[in-house]
PDB file of N, CA and C in Angstrom:
ATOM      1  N   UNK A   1       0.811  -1.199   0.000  1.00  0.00           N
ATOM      2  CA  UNK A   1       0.000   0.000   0.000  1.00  0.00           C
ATOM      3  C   UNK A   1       0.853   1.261   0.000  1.00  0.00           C
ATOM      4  N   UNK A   2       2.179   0.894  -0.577  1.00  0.00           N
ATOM      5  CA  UNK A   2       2.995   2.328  -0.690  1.00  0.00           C
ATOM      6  C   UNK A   2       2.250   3.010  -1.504  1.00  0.00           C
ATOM      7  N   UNK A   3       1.116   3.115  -2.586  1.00  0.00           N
ATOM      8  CA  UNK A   3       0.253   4.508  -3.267  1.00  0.00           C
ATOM      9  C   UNK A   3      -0.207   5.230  -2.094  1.00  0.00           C
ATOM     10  N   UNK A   4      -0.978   4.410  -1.153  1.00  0.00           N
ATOM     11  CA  UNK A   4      -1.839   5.719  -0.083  1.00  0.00           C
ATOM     12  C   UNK A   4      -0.844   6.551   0.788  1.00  0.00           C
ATOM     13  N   UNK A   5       0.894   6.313   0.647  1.00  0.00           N
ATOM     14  CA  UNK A   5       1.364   7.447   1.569  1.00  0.00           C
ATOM     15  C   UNK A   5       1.759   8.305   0.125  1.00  0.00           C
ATOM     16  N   UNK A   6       2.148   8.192  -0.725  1.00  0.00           N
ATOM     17  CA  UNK A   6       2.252   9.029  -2.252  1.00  0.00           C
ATOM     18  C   UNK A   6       1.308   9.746  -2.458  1.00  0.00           C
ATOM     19  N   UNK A   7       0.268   9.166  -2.331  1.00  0.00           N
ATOM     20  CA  UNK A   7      -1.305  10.301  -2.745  1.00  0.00           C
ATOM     21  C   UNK A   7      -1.605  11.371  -1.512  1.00  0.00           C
ATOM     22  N   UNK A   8      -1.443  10.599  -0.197  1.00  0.00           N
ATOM     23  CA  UNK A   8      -1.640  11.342   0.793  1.00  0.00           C
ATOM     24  C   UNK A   8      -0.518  12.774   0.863  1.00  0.00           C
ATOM     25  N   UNK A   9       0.586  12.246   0.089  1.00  0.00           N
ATOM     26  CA  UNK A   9       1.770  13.366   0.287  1.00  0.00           C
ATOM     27  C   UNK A   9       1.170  14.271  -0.800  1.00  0.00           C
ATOM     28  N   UNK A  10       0.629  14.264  -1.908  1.00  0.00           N
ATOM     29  CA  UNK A  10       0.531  14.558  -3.701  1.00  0.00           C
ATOM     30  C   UNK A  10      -0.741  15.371  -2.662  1.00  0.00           C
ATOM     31  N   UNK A  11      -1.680  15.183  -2.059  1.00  0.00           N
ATOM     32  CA  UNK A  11      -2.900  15.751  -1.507  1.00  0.00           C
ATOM     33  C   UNK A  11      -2.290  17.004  -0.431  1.00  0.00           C
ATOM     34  N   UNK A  12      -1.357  17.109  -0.274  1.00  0.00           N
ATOM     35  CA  UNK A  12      -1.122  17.694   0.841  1.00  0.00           C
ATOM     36  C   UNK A  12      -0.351  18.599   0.378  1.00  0.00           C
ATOM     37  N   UNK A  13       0.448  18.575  -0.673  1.00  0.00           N
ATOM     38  CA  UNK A  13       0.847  19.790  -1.482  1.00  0.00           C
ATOM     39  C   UNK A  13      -0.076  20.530  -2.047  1.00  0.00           C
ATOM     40  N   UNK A  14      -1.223  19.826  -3.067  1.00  0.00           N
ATOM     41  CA  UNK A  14      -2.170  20.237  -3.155  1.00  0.00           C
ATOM     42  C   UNK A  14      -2.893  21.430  -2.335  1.00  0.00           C
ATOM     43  N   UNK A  15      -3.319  20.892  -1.670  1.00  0.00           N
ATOM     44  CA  UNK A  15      -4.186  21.716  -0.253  1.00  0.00           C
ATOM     45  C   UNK A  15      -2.740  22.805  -0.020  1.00  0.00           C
ATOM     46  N   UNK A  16      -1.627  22.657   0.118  1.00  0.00           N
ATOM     47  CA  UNK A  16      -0.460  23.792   0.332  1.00  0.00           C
ATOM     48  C   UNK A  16      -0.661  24.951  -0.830  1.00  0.00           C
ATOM     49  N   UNK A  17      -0.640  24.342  -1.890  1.00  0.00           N
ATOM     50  CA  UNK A  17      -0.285  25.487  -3.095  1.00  0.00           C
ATOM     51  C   UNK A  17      -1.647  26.010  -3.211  1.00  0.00           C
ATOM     52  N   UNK A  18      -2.620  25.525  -2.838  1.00  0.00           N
ATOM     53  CA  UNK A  18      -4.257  25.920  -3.408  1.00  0.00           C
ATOM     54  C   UNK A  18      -4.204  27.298  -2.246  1.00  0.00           C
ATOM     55  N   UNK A  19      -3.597  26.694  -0.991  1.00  0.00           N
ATOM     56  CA  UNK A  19      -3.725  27.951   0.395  1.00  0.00           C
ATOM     57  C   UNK A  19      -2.386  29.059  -0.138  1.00  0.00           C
ATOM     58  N   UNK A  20      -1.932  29.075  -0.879  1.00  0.00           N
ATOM     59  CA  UNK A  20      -0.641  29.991  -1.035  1.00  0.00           C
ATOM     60  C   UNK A  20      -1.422  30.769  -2.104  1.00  0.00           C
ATOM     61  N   UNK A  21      -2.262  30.423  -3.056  1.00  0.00           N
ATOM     62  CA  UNK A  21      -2.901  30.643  -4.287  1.00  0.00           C
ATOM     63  C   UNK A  21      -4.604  31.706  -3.630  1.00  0.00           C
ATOM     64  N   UNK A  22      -4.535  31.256  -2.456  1.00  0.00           N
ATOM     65  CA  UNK A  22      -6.191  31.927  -2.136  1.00  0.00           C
ATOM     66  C   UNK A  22      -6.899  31.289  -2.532  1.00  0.00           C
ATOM     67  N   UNK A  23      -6.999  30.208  -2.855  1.00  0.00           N
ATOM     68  CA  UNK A  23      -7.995  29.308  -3.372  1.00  0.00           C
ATOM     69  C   UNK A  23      -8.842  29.052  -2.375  1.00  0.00           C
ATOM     70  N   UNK A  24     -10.317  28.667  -2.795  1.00  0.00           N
ATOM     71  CA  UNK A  24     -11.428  28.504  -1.999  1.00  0.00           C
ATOM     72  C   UNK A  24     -11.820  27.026  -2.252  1.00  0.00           C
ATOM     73  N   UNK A  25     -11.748  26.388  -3.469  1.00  0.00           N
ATOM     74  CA  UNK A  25     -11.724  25.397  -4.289  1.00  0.00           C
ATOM     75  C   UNK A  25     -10.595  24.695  -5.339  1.00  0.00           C
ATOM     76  N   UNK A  26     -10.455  23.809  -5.138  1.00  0.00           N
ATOM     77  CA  UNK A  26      -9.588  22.808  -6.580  1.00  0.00           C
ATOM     78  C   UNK A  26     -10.798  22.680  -7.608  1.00  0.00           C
ATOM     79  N   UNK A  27     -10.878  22.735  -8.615  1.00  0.00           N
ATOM     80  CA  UNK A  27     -11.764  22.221  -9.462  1.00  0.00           C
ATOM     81  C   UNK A  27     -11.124  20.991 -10.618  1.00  0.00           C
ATOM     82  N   UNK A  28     -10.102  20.830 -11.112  1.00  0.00           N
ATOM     83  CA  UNK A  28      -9.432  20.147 -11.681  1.00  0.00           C
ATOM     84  C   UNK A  28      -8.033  19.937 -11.500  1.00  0.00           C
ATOM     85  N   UNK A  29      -7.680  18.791 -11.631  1.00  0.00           N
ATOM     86  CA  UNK A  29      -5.788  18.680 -10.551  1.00  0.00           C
ATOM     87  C   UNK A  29      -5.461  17.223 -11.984  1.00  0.00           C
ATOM     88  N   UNK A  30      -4.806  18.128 -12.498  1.00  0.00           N
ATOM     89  CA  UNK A  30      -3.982  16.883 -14.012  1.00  0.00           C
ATOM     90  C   UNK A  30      -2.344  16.320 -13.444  1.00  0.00           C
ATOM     91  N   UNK A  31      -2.414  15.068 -13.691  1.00  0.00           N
ATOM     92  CA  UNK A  31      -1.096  14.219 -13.171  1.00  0.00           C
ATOM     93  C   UNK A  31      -1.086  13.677 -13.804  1.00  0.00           C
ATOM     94  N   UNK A  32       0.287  13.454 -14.110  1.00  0.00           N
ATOM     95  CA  UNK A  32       1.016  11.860 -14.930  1.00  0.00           C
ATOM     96  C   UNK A  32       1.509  10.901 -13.569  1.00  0.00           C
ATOM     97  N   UNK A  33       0.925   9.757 -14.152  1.00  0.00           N
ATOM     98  CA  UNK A  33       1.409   8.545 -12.990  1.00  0.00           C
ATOM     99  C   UNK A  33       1.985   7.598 -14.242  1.00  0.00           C
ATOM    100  N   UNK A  34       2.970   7.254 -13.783  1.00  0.00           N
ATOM    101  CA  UNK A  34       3.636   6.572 -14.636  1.00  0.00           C
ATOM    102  C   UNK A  34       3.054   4.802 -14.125  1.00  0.00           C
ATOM    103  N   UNK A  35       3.712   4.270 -15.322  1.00  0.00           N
ATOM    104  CA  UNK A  35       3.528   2.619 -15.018  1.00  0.00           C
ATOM    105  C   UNK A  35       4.450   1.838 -13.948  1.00  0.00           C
ATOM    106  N   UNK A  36       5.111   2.513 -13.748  1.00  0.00           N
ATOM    107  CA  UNK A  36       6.495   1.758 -12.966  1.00  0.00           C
ATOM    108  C   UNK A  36       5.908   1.788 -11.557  1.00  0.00           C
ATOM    109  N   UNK A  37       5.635   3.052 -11.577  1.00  0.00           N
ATOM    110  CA  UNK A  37       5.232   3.177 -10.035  1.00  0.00           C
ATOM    111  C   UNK A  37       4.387   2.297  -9.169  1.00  0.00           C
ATOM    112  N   UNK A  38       3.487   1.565  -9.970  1.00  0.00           N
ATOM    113  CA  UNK A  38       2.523   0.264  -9.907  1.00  0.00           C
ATOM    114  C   UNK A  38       1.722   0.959  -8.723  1.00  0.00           C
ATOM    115  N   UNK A  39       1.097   1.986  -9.263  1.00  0.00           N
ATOM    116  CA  UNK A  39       0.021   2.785  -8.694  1.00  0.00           C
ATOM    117  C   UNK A  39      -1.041   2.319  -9.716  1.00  0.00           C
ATOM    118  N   UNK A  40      -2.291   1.824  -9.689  1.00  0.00           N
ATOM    119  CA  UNK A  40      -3.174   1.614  -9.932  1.00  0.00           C
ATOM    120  C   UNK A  40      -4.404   2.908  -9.907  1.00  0.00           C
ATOM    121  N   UNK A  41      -4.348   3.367 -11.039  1.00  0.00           N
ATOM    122  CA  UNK A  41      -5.280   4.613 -10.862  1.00  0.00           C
ATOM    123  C   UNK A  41      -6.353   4.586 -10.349  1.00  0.00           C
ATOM    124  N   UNK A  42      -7.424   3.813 -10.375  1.00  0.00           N
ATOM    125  CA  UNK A  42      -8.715   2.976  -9.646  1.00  0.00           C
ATOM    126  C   UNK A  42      -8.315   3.544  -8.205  1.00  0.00           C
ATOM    127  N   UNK A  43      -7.592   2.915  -7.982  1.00  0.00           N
ATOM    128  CA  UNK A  43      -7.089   2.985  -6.185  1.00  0.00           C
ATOM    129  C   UNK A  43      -6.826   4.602  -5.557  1.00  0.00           C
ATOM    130  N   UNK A  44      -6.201   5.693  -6.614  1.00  0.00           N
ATOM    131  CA  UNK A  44      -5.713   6.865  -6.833  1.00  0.00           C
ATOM    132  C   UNK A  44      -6.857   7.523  -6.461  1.00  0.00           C
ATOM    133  N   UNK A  45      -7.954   7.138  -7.531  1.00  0.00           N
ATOM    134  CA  UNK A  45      -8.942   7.764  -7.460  1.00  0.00           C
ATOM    135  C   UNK A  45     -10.171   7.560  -6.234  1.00  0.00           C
ATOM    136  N   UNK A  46     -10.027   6.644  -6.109  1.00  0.00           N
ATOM    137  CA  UNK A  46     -11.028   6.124  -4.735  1.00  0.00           C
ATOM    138  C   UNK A  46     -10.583   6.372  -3.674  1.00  0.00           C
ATOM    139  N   UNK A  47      -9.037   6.599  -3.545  1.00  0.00           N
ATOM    140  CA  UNK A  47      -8.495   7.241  -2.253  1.00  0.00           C
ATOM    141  C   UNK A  47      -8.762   8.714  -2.622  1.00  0.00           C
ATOM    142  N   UNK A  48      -8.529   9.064  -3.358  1.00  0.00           N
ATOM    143  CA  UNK A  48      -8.277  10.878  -3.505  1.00  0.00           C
ATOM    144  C   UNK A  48      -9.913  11.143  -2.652  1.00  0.00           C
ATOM    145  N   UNK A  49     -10.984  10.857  -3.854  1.00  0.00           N
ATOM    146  CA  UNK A  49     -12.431  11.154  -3.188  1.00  0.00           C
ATOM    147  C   UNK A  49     -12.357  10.653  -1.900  1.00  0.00           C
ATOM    148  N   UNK A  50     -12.379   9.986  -1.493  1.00  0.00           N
ATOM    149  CA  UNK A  50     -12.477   9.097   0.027  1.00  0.00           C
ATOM    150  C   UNK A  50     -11.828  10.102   0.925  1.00  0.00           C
ATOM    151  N   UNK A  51     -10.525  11.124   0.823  1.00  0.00           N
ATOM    152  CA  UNK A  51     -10.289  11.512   1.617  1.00  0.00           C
ATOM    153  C   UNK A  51     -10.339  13.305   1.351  1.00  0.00           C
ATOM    154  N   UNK A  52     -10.851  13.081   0.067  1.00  0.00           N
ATOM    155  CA  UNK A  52     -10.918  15.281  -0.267  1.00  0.00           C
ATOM    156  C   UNK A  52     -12.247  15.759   0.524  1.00  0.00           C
ATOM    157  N   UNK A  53     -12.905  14.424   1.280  1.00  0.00           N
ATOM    158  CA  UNK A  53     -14.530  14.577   1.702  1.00  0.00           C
ATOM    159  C   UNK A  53     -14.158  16.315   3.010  1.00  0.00           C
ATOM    160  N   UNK A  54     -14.450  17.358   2.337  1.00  0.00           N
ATOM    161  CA  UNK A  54     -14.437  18.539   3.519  1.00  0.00           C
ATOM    162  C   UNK A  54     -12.936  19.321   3.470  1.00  0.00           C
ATOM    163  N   UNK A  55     -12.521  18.874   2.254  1.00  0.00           N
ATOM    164  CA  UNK A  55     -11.669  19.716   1.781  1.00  0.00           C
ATOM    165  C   UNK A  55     -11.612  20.765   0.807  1.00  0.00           C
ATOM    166  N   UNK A  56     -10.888  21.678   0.580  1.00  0.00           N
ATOM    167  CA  UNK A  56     -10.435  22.130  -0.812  1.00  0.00           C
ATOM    168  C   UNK A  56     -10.802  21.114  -2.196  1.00  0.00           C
ATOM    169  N   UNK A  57     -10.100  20.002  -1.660  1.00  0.00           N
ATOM    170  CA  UNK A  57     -10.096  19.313  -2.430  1.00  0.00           C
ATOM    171  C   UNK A  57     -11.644  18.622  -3.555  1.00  0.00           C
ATOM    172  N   UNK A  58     -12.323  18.469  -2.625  1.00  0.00           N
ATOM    173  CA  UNK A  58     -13.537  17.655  -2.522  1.00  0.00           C
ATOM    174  C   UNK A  58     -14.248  17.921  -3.573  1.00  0.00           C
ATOM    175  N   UNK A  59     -14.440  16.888  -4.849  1.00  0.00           N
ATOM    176  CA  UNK A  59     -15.026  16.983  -6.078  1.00  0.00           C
ATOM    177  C   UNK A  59     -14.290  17.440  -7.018  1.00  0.00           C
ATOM    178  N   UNK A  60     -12.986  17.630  -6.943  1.00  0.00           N
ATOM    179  CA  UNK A  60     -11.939  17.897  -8.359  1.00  0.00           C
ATOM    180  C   UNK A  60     -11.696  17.431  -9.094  1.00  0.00           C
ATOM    181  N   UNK A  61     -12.071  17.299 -10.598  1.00  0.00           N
ATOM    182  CA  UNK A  61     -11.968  16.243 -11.382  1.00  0.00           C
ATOM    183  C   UNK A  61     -10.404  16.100 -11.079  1.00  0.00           C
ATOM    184  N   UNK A  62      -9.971  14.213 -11.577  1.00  0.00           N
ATOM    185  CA  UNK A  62      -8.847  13.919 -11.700  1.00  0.00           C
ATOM    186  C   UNK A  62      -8.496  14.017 -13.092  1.00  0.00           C
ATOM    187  N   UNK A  63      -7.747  14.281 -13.825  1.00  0.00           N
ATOM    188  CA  UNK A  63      -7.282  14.028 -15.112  1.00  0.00           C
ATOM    189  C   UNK A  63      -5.918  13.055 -14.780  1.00  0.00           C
ATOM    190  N   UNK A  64      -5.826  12.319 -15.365  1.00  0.00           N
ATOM    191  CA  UNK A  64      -4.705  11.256 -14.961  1.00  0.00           C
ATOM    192  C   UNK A  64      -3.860  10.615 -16.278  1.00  0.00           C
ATOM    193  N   UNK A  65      -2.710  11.762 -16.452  1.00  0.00           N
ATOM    194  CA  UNK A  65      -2.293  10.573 -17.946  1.00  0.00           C
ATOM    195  C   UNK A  65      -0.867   9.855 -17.525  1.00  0.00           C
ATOM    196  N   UNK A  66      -1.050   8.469 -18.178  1.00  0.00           N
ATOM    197  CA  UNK A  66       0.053   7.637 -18.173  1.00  0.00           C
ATOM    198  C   UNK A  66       1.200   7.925 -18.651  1.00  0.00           C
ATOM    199  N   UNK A  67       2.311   7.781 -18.029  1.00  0.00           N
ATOM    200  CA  UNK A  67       3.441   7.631 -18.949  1.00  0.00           C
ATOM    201  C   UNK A  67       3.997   5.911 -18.620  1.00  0.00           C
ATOM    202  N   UNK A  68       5.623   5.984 -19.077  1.00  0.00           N
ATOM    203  CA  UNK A  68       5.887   4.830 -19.032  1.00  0.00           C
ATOM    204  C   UNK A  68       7.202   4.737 -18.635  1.00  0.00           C
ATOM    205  N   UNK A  69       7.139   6.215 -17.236  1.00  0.00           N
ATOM    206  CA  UNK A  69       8.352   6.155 -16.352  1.00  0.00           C
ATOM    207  C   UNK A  69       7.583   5.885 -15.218  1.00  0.00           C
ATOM    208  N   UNK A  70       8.585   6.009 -14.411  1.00  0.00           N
ATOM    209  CA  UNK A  70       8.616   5.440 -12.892  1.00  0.00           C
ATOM    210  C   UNK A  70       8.029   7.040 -12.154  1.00  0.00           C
ATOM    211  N   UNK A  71       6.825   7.776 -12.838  1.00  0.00           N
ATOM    212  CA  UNK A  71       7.279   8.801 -12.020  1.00  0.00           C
ATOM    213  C   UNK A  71       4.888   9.185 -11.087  1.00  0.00           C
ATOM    214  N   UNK A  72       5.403  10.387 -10.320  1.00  0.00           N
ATOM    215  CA  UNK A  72       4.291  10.534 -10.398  1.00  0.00           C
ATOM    216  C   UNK A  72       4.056  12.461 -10.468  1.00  0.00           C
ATOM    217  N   UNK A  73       3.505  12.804 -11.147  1.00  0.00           N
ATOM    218  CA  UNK A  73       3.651  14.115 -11.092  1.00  0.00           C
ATOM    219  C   UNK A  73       2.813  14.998 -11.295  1.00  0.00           C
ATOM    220  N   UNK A  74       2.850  16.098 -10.662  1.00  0.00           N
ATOM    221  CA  UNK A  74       1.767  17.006 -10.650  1.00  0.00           C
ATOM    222  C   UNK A  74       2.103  17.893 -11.820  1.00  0.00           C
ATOM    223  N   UNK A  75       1.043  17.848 -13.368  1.00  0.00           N
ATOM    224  CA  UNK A  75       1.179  19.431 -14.404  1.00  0.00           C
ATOM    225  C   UNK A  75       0.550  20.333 -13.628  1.00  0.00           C
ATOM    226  N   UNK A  76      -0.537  20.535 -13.427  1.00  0.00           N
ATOM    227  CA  UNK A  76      -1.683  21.818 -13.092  1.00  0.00           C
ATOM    228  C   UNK A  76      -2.180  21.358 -12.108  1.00  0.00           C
ATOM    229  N   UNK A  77      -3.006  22.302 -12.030  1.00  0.00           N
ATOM    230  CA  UNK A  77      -4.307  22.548 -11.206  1.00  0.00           C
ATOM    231  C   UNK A  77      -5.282  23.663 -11.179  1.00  0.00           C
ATOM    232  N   UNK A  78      -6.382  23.346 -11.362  1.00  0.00           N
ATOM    233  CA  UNK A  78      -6.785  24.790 -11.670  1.00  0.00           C
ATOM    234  C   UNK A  78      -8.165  24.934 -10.105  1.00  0.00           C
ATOM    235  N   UNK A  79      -8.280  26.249 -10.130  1.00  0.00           N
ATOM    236  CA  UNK A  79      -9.249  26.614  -8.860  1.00  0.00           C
ATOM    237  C   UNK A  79      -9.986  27.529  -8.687  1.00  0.00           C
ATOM    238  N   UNK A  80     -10.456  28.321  -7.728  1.00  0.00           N
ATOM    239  CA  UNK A  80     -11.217  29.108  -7.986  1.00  0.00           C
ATOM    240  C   UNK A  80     -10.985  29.864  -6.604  1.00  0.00           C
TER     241      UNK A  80
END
Protein backbone atom coordinates (compact mmCIF):
# COMPACT_ATOMS: atom_id res chain seq x y z
CA UNK A 1 0.00 0.00 0.00
CA UNK A 2 3.00 2.33 -0.69
CA UNK A 3 0.25 4.51 -3.27
CA UNK A 4 -1.84 5.72 -0.08
CA UNK A 5 1.36 7.45 1.57
CA UNK A 6 2.25 9.03 -2.25
CA UNK A 7 -1.30 10.30 -2.75
CA UNK A 8 -1.64 11.34 0.79
CA UNK A 9 1.77 13.37 0.29
CA UNK A 10 0.53 14.56 -3.70
CA UNK A 11 -2.90 15.75 -1.51
CA UNK A 12 -1.12 17.69 0.84
CA UNK A 13 0.85 19.79 -1.48
CA UNK A 14 -2.17 20.24 -3.16
CA UNK A 15 -4.19 21.72 -0.25
CA UNK A 16 -0.46 23.79 0.33
CA UNK A 17 -0.29 25.49 -3.10
CA UNK A 18 -4.26 25.92 -3.41
CA UNK A 19 -3.73 27.95 0.39
CA UNK A 20 -0.64 29.99 -1.03
CA UNK A 21 -2.90 30.64 -4.29
CA UNK A 22 -6.19 31.93 -2.14
CA UNK A 23 -7.99 29.31 -3.37
CA UNK A 24 -11.43 28.50 -2.00
CA UNK A 25 -11.72 25.40 -4.29
CA UNK A 26 -9.59 22.81 -6.58
CA UNK A 27 -11.76 22.22 -9.46
CA UNK A 28 -9.43 20.15 -11.68
CA UNK A 29 -5.79 18.68 -10.55
CA UNK A 30 -3.98 16.88 -14.01
CA UNK A 31 -1.10 14.22 -13.17
CA UNK A 32 1.02 11.86 -14.93
CA UNK A 33 1.41 8.55 -12.99
CA UNK A 34 3.64 6.57 -14.64
CA UNK A 35 3.53 2.62 -15.02
CA UNK A 36 6.50 1.76 -12.97
CA UNK A 37 5.23 3.18 -10.04
CA UNK A 38 2.52 0.26 -9.91
CA UNK A 39 0.02 2.79 -8.69
CA UNK A 40 -3.17 1.61 -9.93
CA UNK A 41 -5.28 4.61 -10.86
CA UNK A 42 -8.72 2.98 -9.65
CA UNK A 43 -7.09 2.99 -6.18
CA UNK A 44 -5.71 6.87 -6.83
CA UNK A 45 -8.94 7.76 -7.46
CA UNK A 46 -11.03 6.12 -4.74
CA UNK A 47 -8.49 7.24 -2.25
CA UNK A 48 -8.28 10.88 -3.51
CA UNK A 49 -12.43 11.15 -3.19
CA UNK A 50 -12.48 9.10 0.03
CA UNK A 51 -10.29 11.51 1.62
CA UNK A 52 -10.92 15.28 -0.27
CA UNK A 53 -14.53 14.58 1.70
CA UNK A 54 -14.44 18.54 3.52
CA UNK A 55 -11.67 19.72 1.78
CA UNK A 56 -10.43 22.13 -0.81
CA UNK A 57 -10.10 19.31 -2.43
CA UNK A 58 -13.54 17.65 -2.52
CA UNK A 59 -15.03 16.98 -6.08
CA UNK A 60 -11.94 17.90 -8.36
CA UNK A 61 -11.97 16.24 -11.38
CA UNK A 62 -8.85 13.92 -11.70
CA UNK A 63 -7.28 14.03 -15.11
CA UNK A 64 -4.71 11.26 -14.96
CA UNK A 65 -2.29 10.57 -17.95
CA UNK A 66 0.05 7.64 -18.17
CA UNK A 67 3.44 7.63 -18.95
CA UNK A 68 5.89 4.83 -19.03
CA UNK A 69 8.35 6.16 -16.35
CA UNK A 70 8.62 5.44 -12.89
CA UNK A 71 7.28 8.80 -12.02
CA UNK A 72 4.29 10.53 -10.40
CA UNK A 73 3.65 14.11 -11.09
CA UNK A 74 1.77 17.01 -10.65
CA UNK A 75 1.18 19.43 -14.40
CA UNK A 76 -1.68 21.82 -13.09
CA UNK A 77 -4.31 22.55 -11.21
CA UNK A 78 -6.79 24.79 -11.67
CA UNK A 79 -9.25 26.61 -8.86
CA UNK A 80 -11.22 29.11 -7.99
Amino acid sequence: MHELHLIRDLMEDLMHRAHLEKAVRVIKVTLVLGVFTEIDPSIFRSYFSENSTGSILEGAELDIRRSSRREIRLVSFDCE
